[in-house]
N, C-alpha and C. Protein backbone atom coordinates (compact mmCIF):
# COMPACT_ATOMS: atom_id res chain seq x y z
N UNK A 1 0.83 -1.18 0.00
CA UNK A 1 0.00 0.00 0.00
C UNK A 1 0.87 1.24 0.00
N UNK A 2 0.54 2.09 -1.22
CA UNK A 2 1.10 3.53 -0.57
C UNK A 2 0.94 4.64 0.32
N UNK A 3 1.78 5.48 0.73
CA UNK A 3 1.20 5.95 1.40
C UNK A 3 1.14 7.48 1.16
N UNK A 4 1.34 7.56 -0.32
CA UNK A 4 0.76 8.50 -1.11
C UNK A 4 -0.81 8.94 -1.44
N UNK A 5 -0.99 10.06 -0.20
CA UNK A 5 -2.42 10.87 -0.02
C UNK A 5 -2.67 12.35 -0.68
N UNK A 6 -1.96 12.23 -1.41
CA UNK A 6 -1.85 13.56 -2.49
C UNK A 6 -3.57 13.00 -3.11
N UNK A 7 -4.16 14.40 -2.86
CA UNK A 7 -5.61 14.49 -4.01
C UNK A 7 -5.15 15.52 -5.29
N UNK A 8 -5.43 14.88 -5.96
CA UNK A 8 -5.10 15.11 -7.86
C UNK A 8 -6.78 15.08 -8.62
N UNK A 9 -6.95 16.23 -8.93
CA UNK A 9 -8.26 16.59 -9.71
C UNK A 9 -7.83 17.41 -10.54
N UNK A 10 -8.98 17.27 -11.18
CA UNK A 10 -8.70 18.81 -12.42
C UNK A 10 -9.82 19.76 -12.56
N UNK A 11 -9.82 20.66 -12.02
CA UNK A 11 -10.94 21.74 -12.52
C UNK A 11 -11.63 22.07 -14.26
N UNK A 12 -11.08 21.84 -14.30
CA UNK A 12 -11.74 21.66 -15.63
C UNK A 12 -12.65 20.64 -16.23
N UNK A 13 -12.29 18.85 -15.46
CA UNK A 13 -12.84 18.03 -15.61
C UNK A 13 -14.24 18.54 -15.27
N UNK A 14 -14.08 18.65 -13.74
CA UNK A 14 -15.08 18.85 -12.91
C UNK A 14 -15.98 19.62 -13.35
N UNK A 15 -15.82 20.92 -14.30
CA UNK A 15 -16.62 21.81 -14.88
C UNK A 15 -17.18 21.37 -16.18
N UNK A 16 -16.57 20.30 -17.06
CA UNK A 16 -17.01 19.71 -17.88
C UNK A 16 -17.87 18.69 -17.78
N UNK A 17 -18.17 18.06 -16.14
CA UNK A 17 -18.74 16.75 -15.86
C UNK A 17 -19.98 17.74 -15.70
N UNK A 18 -19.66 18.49 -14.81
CA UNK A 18 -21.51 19.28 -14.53
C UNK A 18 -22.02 19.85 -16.05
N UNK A 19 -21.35 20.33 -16.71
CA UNK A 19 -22.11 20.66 -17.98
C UNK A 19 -22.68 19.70 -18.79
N UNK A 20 -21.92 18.44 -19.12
CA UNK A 20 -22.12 16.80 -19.88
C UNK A 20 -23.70 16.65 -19.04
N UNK A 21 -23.30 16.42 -17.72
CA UNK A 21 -24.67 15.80 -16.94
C UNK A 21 -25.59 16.91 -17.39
N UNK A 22 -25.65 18.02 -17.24
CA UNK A 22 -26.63 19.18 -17.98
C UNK A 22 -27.51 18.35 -19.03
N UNK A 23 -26.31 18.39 -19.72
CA UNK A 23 -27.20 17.89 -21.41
C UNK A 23 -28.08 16.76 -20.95
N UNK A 24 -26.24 15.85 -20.72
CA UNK A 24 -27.98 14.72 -20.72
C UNK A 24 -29.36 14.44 -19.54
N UNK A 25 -29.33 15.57 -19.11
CA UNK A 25 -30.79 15.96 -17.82
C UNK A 25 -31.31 16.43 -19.04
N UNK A 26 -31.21 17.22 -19.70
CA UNK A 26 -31.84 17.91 -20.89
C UNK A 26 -32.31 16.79 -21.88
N UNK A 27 -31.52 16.03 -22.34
CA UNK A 27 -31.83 14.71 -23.42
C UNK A 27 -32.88 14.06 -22.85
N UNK A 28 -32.83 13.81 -21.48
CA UNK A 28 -33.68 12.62 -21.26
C UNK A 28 -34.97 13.58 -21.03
N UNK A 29 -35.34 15.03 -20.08
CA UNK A 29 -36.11 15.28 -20.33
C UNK A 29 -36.91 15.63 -21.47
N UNK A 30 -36.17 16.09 -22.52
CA UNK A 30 -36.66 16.47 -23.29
C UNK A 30 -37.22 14.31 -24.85
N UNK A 31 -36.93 13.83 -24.30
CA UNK A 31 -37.56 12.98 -24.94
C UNK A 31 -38.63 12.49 -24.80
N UNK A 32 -39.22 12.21 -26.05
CA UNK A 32 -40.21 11.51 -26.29
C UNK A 32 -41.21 10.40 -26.03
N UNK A 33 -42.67 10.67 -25.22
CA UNK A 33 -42.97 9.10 -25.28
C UNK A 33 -43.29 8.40 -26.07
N UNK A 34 -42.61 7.92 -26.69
CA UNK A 34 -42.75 6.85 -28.39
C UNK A 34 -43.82 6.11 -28.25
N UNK A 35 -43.42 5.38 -27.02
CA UNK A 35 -43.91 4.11 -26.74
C UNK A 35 -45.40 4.47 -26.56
N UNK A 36 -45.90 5.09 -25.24
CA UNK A 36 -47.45 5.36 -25.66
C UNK A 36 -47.81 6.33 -27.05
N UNK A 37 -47.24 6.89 -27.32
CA UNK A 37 -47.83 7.11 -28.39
C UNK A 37 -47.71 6.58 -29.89
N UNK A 38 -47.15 5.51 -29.78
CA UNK A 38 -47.83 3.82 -30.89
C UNK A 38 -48.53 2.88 -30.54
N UNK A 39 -48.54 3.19 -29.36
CA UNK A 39 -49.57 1.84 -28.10
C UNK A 39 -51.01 1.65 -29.10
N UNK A 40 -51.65 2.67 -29.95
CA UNK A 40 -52.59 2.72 -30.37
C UNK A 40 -52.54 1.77 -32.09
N UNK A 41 -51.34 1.70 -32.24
CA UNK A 41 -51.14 1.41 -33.66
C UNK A 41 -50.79 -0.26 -33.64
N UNK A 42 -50.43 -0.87 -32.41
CA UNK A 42 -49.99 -2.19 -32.75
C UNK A 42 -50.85 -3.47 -32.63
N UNK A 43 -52.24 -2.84 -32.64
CA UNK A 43 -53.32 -4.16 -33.61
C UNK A 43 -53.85 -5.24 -32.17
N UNK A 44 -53.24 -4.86 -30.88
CA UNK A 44 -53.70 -6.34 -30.18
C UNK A 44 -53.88 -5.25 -28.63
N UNK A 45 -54.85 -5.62 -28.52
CA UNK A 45 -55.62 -4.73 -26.98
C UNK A 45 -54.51 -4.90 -25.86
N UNK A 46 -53.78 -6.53 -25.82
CA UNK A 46 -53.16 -6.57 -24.30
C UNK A 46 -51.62 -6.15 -24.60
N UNK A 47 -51.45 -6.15 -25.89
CA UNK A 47 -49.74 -5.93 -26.13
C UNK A 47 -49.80 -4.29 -25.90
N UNK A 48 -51.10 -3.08 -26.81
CA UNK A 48 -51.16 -1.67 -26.39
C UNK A 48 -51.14 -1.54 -25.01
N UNK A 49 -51.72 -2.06 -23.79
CA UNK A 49 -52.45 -1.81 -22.63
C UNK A 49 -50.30 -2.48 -22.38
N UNK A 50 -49.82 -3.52 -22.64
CA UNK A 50 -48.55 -3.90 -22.18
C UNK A 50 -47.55 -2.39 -22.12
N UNK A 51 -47.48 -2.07 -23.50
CA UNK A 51 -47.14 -0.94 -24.16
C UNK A 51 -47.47 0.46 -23.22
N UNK A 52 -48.44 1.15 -23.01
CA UNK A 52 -48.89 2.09 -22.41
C UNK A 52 -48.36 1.77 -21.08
N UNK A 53 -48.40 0.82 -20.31
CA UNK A 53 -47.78 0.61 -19.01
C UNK A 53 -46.68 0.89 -19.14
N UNK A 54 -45.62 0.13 -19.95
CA UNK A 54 -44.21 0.36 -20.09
C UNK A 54 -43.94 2.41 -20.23
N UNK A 55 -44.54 2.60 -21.28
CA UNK A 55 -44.65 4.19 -21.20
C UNK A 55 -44.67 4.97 -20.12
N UNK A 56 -45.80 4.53 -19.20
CA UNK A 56 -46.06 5.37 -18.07
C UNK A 56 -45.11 5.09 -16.75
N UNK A 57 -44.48 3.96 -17.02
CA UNK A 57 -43.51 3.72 -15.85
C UNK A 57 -42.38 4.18 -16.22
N UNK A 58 -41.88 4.27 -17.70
CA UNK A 58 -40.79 4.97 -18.00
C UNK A 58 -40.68 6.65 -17.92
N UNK A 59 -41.98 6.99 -18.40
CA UNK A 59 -42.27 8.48 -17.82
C UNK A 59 -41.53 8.85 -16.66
N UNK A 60 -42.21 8.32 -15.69
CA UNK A 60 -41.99 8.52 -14.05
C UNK A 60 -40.55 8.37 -13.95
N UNK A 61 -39.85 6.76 -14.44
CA UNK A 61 -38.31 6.74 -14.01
C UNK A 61 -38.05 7.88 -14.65
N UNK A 62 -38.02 8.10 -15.84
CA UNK A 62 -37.18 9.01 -16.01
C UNK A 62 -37.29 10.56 -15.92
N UNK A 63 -38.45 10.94 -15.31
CA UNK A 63 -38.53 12.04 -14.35
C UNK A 63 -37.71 11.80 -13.19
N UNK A 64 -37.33 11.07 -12.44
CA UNK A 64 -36.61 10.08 -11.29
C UNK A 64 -35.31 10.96 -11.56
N UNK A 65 -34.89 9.99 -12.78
CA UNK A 65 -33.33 10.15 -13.71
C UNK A 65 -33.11 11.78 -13.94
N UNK A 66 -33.80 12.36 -14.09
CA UNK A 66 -33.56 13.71 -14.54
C UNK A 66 -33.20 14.56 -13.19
N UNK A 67 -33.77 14.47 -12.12
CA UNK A 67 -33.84 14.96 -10.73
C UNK A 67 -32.47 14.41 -10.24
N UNK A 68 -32.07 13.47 -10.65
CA UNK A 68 -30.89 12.44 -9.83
C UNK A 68 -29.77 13.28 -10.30
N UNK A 69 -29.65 13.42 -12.38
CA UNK A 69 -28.72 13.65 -12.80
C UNK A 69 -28.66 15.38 -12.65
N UNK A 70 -29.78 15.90 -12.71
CA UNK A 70 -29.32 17.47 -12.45
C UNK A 70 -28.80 17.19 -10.69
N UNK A 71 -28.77 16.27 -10.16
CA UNK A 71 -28.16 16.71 -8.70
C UNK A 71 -26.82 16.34 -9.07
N UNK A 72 -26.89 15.47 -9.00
CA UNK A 72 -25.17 15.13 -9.86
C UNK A 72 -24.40 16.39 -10.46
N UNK A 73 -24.94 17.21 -11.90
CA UNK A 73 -24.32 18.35 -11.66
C UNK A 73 -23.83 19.02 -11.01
N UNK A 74 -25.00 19.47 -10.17
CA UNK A 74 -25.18 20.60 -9.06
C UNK A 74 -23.86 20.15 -8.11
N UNK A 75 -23.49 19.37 -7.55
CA UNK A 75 -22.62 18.21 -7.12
C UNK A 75 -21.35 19.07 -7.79
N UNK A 76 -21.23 18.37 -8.36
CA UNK A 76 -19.88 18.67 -9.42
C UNK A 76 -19.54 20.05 -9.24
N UNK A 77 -20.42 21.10 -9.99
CA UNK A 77 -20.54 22.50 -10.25
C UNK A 77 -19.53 23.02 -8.85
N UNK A 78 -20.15 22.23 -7.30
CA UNK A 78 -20.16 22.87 -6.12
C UNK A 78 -18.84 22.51 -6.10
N UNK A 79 -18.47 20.79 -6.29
CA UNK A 79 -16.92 20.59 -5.98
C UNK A 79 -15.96 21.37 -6.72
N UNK A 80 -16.34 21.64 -7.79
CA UNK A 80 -14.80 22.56 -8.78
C UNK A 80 -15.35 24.10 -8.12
N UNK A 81 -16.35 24.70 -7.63
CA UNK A 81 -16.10 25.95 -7.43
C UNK A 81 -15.42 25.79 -5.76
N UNK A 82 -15.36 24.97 -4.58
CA UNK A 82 -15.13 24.29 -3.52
C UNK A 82 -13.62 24.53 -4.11
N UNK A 83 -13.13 23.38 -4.44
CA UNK A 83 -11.81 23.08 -4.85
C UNK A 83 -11.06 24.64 -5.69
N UNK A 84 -11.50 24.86 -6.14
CA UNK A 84 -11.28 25.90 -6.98
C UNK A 84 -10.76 27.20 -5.85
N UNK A 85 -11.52 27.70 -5.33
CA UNK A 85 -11.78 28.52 -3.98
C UNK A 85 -10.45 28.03 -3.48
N UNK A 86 -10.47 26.59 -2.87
CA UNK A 86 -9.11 26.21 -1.92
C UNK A 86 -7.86 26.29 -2.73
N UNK A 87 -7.50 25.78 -3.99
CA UNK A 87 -6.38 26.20 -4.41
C UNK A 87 -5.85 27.67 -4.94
N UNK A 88 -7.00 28.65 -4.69
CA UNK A 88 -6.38 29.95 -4.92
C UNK A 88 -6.03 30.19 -4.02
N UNK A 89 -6.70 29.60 -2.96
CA UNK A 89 -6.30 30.31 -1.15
C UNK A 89 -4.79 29.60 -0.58
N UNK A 90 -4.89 28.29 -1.07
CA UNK A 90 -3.37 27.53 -1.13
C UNK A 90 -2.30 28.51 -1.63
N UNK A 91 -2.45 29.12 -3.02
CA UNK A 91 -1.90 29.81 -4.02
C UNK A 91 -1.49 31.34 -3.46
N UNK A 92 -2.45 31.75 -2.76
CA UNK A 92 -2.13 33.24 -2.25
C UNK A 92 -1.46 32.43 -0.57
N UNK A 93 -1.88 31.57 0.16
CA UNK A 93 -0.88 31.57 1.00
C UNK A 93 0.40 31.19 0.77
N UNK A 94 0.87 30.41 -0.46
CA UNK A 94 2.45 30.32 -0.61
C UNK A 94 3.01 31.37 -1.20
N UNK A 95 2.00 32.12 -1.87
CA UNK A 95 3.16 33.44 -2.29
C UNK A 95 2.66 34.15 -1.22
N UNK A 96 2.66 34.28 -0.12
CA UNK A 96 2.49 35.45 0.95
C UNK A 96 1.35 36.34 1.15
N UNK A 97 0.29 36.26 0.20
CA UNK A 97 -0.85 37.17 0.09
C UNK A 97 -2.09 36.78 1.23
N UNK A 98 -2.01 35.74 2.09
CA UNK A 98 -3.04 35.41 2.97
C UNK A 98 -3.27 36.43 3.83
């Protein structure tokens, strides 16, 4: 085991992970329910009524998913402005400015 406890991040990652998760909170809300809306076209009462269920439970998860992944951002956003904050304050205490 080492006993190398150095934390190594990158601000930039971190600002790129909250924006990525953005989108795809955006992708998933912004999609489509396909599924109920062909439920009507596929010819057999229990496979539509199968169909429309699957729809409406995917609805919900992925209202779920969207709430989860904008926290995840929000997350992120906080750690690189967090981290960010501490290595300027690191930065002004080794050159003398604290």
């Amino acid at each position: 085991m080492s006993d190398d406890h150095d934390l190594k991040l990158s601000l930039h990652d971190l600002r790129n992970l909250s924006r990525m998760l953005g989108i795809v909170a955006d992708d998933f809300e912004d999609a489509e329910d396909l599924a109920s809306d062909r439920s009507e076209h596929v010819g057999h009462g229990g496979l539509a009524e199968a169909l429309e269920e699957f729809a409406t439970n995917w609805s919900n998860r992925r209202e779920d998913m969207v709430e989860e992944i904008r926290m995840a951002a929000q997350l992120a956003e906080a750690a690189e402005e967090c981290f960010g904050g501490l290595d300027t304050a690191l930065r002004d205490a080794v050159a003398g400015e604290c």
